[in-house]
N, C-alpha and C. Protein backbone atom coordinates (compact mmCIF):
# COMPACT_ATOMS: atom_id res chain seq x y z
N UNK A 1 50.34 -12.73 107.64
CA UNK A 1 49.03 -12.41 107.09
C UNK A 1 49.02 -10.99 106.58
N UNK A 2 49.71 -10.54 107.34
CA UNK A 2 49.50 -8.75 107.05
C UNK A 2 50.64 -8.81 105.65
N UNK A 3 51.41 -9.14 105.31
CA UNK A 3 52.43 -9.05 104.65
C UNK A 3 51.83 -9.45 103.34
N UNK A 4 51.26 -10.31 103.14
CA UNK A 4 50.36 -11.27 102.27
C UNK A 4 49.52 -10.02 101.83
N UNK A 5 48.24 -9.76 102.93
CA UNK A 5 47.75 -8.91 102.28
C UNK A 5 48.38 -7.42 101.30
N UNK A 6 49.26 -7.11 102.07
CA UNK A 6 49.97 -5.82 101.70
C UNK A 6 50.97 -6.08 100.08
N UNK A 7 50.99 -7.88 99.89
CA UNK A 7 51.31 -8.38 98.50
C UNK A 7 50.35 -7.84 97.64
N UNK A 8 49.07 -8.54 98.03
CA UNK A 8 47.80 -8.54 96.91
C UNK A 8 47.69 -6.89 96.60
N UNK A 9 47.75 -5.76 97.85
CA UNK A 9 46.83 -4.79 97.44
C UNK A 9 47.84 -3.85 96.57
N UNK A 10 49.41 -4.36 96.91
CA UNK A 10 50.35 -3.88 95.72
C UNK A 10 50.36 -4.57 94.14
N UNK A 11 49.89 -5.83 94.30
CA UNK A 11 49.60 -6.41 93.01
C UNK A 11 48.20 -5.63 92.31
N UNK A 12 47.44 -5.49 93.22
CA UNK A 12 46.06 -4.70 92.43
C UNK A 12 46.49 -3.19 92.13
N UNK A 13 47.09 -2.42 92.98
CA UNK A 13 47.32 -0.97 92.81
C UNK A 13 48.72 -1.12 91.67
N UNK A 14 49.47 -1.93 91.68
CA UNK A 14 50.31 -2.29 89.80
C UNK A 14 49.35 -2.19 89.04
N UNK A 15 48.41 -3.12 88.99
CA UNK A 15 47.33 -3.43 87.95
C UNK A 15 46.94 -2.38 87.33
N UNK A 16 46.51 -1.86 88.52
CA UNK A 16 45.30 -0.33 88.50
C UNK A 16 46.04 0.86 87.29
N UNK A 17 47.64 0.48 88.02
CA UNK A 17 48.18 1.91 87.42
C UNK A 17 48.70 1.20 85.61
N UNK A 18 49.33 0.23 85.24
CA UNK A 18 49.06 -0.07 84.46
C UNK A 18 48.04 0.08 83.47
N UNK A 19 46.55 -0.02 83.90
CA UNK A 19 45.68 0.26 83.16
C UNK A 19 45.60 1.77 82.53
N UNK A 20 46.14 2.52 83.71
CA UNK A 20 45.89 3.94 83.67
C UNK A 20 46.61 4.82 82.63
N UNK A 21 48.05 3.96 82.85
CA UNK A 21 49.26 4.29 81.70
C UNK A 21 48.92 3.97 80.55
N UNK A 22 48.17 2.97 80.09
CA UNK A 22 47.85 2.09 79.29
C UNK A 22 46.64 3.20 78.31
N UNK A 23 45.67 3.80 79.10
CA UNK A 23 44.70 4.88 79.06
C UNK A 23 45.10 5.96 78.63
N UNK A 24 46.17 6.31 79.15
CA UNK A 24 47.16 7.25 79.10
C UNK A 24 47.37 7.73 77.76
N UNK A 25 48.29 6.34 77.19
CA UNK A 25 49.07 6.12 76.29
C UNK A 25 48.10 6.06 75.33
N UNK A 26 46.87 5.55 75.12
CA UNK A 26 45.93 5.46 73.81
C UNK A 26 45.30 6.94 73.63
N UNK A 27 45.15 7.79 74.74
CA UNK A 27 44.73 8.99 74.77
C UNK A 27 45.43 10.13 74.09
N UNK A 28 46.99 9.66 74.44
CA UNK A 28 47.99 10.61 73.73
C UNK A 28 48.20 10.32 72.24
N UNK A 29 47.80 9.14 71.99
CA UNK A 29 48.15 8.28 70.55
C UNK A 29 46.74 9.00 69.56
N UNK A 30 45.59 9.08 70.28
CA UNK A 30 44.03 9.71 70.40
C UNK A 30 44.25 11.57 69.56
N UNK A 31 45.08 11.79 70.64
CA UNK A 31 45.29 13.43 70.41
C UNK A 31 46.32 13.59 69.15
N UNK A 32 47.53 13.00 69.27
CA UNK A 32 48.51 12.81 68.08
C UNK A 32 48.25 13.03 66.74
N UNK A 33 46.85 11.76 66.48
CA UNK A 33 45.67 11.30 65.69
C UNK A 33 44.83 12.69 64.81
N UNK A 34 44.24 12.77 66.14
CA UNK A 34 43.45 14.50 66.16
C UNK A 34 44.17 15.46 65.64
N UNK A 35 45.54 15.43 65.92
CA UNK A 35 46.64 16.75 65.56
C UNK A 35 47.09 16.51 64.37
N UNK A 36 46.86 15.18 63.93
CA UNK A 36 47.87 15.06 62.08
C UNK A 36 46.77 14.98 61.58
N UNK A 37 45.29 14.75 62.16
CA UNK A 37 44.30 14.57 61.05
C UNK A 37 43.66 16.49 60.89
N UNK A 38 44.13 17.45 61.86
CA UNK A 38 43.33 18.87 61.69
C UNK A 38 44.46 19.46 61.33
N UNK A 39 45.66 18.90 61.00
CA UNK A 39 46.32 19.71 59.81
C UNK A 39 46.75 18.72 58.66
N UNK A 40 45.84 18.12 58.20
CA UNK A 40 45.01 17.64 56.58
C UNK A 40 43.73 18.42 56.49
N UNK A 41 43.30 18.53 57.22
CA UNK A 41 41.72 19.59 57.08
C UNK A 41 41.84 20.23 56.15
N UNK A 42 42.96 21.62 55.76
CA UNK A 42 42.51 22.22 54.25
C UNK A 42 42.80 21.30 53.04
N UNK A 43 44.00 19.99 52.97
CA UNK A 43 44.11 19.31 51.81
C UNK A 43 42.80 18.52 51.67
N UNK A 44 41.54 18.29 52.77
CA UNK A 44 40.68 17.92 53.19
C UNK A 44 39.64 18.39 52.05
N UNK A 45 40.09 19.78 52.51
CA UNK A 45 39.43 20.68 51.74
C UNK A 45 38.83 21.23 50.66
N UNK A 46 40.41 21.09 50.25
CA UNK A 46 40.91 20.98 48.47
C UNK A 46 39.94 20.23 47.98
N UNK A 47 40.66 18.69 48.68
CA UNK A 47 39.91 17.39 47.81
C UNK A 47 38.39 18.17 47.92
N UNK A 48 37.72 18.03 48.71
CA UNK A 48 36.09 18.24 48.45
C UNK A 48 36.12 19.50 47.79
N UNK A 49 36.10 20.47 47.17
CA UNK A 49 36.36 21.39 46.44
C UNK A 49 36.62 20.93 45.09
N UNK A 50 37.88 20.21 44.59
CA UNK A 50 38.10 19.38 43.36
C UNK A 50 36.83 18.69 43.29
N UNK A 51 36.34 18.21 44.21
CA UNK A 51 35.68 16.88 44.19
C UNK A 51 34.06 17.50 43.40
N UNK A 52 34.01 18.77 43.85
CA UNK A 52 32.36 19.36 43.86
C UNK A 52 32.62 20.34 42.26
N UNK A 53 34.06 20.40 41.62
CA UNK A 53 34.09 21.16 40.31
C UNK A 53 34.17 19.71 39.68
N UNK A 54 34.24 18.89 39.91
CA UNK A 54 34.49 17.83 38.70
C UNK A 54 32.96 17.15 39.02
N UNK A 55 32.61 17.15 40.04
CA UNK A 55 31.29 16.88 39.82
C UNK A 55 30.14 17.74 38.98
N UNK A 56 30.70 18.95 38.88
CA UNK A 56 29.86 20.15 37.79
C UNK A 56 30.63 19.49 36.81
N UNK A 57 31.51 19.78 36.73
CA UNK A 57 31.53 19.29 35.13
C UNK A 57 31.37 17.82 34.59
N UNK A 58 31.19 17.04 35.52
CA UNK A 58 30.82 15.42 35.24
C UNK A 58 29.45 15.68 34.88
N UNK A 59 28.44 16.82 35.42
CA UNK A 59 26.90 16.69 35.13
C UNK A 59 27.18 17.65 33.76
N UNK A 60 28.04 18.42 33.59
CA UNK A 60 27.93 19.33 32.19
C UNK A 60 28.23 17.56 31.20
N UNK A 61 29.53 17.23 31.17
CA UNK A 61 29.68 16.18 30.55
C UNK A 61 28.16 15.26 29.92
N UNK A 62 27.75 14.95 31.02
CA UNK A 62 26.35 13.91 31.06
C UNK A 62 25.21 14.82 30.10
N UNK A 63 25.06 16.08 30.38
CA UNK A 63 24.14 17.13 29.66
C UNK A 63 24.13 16.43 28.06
N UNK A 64 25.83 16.94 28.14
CA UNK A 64 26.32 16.55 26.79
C UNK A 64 25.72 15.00 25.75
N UNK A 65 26.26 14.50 26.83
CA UNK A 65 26.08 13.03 26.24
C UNK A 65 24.72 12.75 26.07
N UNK A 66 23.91 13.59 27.17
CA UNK A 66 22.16 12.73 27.10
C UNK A 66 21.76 13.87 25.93
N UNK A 67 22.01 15.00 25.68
CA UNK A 67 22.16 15.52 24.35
C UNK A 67 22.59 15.13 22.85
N UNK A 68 23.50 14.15 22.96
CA UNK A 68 24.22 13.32 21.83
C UNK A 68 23.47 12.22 21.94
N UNK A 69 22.73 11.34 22.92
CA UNK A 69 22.06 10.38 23.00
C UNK A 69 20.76 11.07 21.99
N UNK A 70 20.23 11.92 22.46
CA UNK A 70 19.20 12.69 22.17
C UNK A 70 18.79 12.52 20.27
N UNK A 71 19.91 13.52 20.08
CA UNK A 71 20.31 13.40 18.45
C UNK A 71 20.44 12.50 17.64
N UNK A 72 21.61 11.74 18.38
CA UNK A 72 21.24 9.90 17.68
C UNK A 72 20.11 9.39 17.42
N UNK A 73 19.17 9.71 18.39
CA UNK A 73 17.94 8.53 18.69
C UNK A 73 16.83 9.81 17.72
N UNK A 74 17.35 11.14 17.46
CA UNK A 74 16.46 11.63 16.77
C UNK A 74 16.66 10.81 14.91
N UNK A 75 18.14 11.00 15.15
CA UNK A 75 18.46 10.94 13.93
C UNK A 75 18.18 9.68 12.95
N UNK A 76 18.60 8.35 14.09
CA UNK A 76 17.65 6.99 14.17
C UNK A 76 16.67 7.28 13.76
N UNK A 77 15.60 8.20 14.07
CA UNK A 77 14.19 8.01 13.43
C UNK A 77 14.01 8.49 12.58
N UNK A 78 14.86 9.30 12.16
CA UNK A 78 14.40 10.38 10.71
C UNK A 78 14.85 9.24 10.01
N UNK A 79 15.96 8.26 9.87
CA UNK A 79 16.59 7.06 9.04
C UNK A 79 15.60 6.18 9.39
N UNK A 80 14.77 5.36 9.87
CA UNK A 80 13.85 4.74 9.57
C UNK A 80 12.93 5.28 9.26
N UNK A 81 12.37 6.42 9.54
CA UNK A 81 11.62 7.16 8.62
C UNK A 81 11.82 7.13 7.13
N UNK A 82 12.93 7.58 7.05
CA UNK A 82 12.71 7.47 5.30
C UNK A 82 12.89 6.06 4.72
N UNK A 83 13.28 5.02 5.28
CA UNK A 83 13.53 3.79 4.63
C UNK A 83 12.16 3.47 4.85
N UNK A 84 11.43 3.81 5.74
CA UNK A 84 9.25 3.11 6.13
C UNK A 84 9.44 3.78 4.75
N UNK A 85 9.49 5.43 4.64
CA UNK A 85 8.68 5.80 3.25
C UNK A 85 9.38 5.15 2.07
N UNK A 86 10.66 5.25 1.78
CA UNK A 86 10.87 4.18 0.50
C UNK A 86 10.10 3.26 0.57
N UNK A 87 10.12 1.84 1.55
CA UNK A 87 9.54 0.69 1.16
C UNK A 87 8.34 0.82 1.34
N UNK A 88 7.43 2.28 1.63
CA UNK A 88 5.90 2.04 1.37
C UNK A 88 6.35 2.88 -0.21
N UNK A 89 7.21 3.35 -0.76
CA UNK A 89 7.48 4.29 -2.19
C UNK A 89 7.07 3.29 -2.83
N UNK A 90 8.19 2.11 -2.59
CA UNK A 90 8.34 0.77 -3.12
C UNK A 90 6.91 0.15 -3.82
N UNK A 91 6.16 -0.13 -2.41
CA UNK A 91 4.83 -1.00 -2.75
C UNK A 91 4.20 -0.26 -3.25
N UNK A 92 3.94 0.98 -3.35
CA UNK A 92 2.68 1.55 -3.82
C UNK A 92 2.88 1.69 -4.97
N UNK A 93 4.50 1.62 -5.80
CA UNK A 93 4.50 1.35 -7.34
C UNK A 93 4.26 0.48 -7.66
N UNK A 94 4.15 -0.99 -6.53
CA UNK A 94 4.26 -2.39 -7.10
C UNK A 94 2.60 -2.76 -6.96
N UNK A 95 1.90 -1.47 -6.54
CA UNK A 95 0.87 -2.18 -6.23
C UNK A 95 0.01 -1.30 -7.54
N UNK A 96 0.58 -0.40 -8.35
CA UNK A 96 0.04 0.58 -9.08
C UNK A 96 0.39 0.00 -10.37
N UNK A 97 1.69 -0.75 -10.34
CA UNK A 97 2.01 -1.42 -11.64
C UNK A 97 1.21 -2.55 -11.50
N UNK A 98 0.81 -3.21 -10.80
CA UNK A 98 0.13 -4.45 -10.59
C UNK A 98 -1.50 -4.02 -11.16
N UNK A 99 -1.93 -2.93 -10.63
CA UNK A 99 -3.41 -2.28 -11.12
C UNK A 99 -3.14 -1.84 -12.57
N UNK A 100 -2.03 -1.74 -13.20
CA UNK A 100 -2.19 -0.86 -14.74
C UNK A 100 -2.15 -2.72 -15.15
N UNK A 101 -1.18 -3.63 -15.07
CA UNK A 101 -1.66 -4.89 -15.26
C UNK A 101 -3.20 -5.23 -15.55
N UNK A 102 -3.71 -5.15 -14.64
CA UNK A 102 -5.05 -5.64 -14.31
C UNK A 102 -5.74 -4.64 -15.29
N UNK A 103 -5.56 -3.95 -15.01
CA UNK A 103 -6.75 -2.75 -15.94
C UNK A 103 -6.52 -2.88 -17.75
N UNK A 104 -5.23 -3.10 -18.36
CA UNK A 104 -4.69 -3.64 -19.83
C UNK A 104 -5.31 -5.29 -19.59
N UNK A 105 -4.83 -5.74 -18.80
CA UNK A 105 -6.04 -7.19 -19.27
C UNK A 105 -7.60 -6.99 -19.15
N UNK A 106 -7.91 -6.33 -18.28
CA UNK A 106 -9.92 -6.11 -18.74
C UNK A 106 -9.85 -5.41 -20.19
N UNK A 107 -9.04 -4.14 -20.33
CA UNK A 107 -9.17 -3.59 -21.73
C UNK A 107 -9.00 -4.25 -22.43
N UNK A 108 -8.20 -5.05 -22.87
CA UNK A 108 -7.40 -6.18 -23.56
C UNK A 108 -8.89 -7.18 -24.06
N UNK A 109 -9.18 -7.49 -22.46
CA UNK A 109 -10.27 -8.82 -22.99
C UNK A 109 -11.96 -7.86 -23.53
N UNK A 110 -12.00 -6.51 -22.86
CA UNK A 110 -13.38 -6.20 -23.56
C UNK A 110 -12.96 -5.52 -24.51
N UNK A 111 -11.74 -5.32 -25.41
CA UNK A 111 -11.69 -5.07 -26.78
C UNK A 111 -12.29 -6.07 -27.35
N UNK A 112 -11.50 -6.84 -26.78
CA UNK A 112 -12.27 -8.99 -27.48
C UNK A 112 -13.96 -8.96 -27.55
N UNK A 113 -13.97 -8.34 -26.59
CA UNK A 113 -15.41 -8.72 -26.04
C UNK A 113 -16.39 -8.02 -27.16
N UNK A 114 -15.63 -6.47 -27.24
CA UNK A 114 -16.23 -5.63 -28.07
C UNK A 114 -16.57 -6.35 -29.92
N UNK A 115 -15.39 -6.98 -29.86
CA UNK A 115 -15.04 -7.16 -31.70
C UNK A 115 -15.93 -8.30 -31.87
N UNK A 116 -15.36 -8.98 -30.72
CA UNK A 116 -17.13 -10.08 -31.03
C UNK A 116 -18.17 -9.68 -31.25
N UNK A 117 -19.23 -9.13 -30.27
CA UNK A 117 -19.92 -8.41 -30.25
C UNK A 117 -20.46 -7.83 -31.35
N UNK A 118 -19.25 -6.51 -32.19
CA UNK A 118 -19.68 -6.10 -33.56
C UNK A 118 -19.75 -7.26 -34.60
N UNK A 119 -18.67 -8.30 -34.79
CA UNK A 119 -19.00 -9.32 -35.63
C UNK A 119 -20.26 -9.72 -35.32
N UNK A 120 -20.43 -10.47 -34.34
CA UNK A 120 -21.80 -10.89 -33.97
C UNK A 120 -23.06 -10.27 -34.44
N UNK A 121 -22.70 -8.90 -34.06
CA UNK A 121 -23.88 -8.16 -34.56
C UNK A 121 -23.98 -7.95 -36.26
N UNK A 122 -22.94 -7.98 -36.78
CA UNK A 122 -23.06 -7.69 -37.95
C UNK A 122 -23.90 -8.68 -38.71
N UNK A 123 -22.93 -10.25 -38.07
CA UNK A 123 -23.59 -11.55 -38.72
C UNK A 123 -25.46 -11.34 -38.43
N UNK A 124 -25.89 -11.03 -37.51
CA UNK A 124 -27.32 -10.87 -37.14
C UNK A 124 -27.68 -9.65 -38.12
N UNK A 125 -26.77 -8.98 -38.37
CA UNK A 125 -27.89 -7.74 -38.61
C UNK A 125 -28.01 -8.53 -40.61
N UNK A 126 -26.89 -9.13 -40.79
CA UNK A 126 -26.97 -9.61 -42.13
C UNK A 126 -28.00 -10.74 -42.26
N UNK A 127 -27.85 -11.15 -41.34
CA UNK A 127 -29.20 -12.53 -41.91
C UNK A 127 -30.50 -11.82 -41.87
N UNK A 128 -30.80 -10.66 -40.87
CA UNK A 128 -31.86 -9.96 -40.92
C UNK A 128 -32.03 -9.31 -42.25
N UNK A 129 -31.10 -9.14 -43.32
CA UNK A 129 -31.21 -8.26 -44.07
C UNK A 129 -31.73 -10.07 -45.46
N UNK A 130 -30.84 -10.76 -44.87
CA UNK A 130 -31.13 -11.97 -46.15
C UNK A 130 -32.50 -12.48 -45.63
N UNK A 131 -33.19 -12.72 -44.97
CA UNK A 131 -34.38 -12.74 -44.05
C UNK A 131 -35.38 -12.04 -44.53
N UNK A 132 -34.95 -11.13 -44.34
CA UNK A 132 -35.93 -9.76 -45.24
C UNK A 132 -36.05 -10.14 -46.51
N UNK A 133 -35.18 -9.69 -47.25
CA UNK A 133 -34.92 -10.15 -48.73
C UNK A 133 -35.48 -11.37 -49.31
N UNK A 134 -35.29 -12.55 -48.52
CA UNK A 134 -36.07 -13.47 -49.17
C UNK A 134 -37.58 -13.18 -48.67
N UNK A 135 -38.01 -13.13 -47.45
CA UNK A 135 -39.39 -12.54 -47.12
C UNK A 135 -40.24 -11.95 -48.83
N UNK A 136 -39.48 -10.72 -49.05
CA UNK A 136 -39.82 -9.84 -49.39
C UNK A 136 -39.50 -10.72 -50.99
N UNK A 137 -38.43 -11.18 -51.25
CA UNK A 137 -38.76 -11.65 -52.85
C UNK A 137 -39.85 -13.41 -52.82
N UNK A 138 -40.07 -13.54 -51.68
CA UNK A 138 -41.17 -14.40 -51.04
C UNK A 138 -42.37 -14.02 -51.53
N UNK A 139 -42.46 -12.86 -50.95
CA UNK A 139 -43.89 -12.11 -51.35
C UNK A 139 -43.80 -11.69 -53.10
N UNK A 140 -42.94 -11.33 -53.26
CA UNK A 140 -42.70 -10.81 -54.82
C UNK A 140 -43.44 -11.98 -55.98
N UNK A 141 -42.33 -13.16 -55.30
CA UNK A 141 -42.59 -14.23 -56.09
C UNK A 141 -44.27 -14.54 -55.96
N UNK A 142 -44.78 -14.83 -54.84
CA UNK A 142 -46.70 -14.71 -54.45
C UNK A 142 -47.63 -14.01 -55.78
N UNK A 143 -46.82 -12.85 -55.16
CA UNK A 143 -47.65 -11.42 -56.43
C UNK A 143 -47.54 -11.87 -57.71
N UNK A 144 -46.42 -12.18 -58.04
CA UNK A 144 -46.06 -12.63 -59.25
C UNK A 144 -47.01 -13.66 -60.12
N UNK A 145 -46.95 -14.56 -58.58
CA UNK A 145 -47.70 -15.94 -60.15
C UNK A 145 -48.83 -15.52 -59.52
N UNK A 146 -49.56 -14.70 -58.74
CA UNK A 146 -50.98 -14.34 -58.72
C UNK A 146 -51.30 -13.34 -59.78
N UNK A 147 -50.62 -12.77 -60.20
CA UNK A 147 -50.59 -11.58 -61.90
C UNK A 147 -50.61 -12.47 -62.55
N UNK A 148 -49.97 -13.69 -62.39
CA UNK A 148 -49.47 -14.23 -63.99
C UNK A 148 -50.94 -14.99 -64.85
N UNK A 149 -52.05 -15.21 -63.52
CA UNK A 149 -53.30 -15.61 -63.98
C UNK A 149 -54.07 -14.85 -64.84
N UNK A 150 -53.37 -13.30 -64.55
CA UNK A 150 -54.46 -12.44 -65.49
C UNK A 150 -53.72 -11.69 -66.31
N UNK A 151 -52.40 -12.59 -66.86
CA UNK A 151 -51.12 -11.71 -68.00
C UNK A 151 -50.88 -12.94 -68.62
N UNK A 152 -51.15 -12.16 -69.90
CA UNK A 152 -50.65 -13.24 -70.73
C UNK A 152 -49.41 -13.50 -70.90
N UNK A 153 -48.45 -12.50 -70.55
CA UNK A 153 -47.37 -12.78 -71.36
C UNK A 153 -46.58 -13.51 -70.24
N UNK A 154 -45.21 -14.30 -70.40
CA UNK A 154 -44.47 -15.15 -69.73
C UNK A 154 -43.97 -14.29 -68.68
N UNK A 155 -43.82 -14.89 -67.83
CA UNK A 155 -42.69 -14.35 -66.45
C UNK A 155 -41.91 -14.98 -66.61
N UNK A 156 -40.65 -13.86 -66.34
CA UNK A 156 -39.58 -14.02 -66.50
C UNK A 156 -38.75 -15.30 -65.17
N UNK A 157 -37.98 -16.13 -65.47
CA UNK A 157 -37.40 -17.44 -64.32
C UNK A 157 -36.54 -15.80 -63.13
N UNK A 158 -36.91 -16.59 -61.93
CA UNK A 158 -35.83 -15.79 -60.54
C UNK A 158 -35.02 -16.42 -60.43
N UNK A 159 -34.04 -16.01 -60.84
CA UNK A 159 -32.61 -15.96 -60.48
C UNK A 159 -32.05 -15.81 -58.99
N UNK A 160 -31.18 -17.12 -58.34
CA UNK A 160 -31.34 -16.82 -56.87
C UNK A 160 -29.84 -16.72 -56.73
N UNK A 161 -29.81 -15.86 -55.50
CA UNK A 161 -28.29 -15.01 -55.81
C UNK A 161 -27.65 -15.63 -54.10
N UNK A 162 -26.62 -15.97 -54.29
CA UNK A 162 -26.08 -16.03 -53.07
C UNK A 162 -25.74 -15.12 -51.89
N UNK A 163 -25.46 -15.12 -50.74
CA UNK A 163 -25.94 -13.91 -49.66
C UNK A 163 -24.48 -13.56 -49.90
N UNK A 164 -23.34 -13.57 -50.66
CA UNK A 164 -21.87 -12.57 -50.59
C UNK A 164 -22.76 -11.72 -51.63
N UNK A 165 -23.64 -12.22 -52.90
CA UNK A 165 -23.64 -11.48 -53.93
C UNK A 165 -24.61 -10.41 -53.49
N UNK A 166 -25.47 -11.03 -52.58
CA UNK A 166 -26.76 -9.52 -52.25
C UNK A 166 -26.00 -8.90 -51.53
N UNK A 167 -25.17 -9.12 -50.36
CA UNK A 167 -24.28 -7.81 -49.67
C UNK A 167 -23.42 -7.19 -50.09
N UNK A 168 -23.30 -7.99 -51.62
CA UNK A 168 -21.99 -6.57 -51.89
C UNK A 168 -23.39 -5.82 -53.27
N UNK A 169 -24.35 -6.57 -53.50
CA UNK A 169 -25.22 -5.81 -54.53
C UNK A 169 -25.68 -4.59 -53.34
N UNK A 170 -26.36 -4.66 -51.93
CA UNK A 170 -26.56 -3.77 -51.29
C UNK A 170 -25.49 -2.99 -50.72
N UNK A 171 -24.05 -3.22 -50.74
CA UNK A 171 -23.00 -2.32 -50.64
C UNK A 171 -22.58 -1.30 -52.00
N UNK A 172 -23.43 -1.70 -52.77
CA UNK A 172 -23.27 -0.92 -54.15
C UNK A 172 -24.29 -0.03 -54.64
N UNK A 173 -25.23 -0.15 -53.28
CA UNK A 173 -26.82 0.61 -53.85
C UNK A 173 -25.87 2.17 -53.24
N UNK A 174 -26.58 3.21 -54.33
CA UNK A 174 -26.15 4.81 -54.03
C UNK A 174 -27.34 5.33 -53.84
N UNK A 175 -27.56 6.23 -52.63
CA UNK A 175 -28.60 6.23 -52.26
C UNK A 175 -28.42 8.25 -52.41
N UNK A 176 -29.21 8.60 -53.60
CA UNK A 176 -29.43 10.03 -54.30
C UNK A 176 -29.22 10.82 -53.33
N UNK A 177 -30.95 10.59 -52.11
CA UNK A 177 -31.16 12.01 -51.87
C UNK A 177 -31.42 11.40 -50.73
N UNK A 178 -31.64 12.45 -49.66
CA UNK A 178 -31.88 12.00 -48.02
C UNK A 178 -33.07 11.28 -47.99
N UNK A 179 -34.34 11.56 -48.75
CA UNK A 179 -35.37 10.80 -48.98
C UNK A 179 -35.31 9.45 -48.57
N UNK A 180 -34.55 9.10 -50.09
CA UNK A 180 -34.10 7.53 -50.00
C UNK A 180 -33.58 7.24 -48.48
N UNK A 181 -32.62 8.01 -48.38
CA UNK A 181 -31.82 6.94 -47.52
C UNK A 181 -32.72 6.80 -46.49
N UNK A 182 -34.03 7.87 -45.85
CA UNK A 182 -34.83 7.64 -44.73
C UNK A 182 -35.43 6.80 -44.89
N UNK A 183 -35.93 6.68 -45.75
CA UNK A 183 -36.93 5.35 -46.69
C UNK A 183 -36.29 4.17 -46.37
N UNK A 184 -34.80 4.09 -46.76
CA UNK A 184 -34.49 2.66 -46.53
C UNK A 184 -34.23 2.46 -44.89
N UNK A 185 -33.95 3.50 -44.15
CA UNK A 185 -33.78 3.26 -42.66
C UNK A 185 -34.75 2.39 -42.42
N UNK A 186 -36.22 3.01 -43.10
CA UNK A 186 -37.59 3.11 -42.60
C UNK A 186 -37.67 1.41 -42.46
N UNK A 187 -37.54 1.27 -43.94
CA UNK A 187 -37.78 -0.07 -44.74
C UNK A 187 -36.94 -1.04 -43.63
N UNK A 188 -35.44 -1.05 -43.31
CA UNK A 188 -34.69 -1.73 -43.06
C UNK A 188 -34.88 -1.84 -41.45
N UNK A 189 -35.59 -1.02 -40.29
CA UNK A 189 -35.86 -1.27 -39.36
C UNK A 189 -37.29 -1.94 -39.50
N UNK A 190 -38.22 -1.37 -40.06
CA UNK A 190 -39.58 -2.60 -40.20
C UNK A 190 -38.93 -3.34 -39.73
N UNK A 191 -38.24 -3.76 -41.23
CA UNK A 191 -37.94 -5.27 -41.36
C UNK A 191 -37.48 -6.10 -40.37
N UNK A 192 -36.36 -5.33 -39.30
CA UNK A 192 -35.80 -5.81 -38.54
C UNK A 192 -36.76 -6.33 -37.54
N UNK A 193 -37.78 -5.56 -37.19
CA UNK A 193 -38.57 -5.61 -36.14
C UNK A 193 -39.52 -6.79 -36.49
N UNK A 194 -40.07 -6.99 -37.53
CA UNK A 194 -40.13 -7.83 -37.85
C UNK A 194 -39.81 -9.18 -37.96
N UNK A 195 -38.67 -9.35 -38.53
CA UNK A 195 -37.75 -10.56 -38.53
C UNK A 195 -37.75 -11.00 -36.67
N UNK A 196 -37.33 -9.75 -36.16
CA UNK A 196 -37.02 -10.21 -34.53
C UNK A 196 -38.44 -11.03 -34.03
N UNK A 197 -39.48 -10.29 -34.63
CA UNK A 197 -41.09 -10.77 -33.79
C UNK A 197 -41.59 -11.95 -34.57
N UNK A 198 -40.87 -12.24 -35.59
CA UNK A 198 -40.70 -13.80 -36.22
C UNK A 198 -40.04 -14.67 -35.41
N UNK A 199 -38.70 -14.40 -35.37
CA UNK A 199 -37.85 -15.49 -34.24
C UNK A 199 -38.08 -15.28 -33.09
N UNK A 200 -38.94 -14.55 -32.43
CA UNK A 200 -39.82 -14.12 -30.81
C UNK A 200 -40.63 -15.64 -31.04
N UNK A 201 -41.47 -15.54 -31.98
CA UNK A 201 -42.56 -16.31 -32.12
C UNK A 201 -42.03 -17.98 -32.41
């Protein structure tokens, strides 16, 4: 029994020391560790040193670039800038040639409008004048055979003239002195006013 026990408590105190060696041995492996890693400490060093100048100059770099980004994206806009202003250059000739269009066809059609107009008026102002004229050799003729009751002598036949021959006979009247010509204004608006408050009526 005693022998037995004095087995086990040498099997546990093996154990024990085993572990201890074992402790031992990771401790020294621990320190070894410690001793090759604190003489890398200044190449340690270095690196973070390299590490903190290339990081300055990685942010100078970036300066750069968000600077060149900068310029591009300015320069981008000055180039669509001027292509907006060409193609508004563009329309506002197409929209100015389009208005000189438009404005030569109203001129165009109230020249028309105009020449009618004076024809028109002319044709009116001429029948007013053949209107008159017969009116007036109307009345002539009246007077006439109302004289002729108390004249002996014959009256002469009226001769009736076609309206080219009275407008070019009144394109041939020469009119002396300013007198006349007020006279005939005088005469020739009556008449008009006249004639008009005839075809009123």
């Amino acid at each position: 029994m005693e022998d037995e026990k004095n087995f086990r408590n040498a099997a546990i105190a093996d154990e024990l020391i085993q572990r201890i060696l074992k402790t031992c041995e990771n401790h020294c492996e621990a320190c070894e560790l410690v001793k090759s890693e604190s003489s890398q400490l200044p190449r340690i060093k270095e690196m973070i040193e390299e590490m903190a100048v290339s990081a300055v100059s990685l942010k100078g770099k970036l300066m750069e670039l968000e600077k060149m980004i900068d310029e591009f994206a300015k320069g981008n806009e000055e180039l669509e800038f001027e292509e907006w202003k060409q193609q508004q250059s563009l329309l506002f000739n197409q929209y100015v040639h389009e208005k000189n269009e438009e404005l030569e066809e109203k001129r165009v059609l109230y020249r028309q409008h105009y020449e009618e107009f004076l024809v028109n008026h002319q044709v009116q102002k001429i029948q007013l004048y053949q209107a008159n004229f017969e009116s007036q050799m109307e009345n002539y003729r009246n007077r006439a055979i109302d004289s002729s009751m108390f004249n002996v002598h014959p009256i002469q036949p009226i001769t009736y003239q076609s309206d080219d021959d009275v407008i070019a006979k009144l394109d041939q009247v020469v009119l002396e002195t300013a007198d006349d010509r007020n006279a005939l204004e005088d005469f020739l608006s009556s008449s008009d006013t006249e004639n008009i408050n005839e075809i009123r009526s």
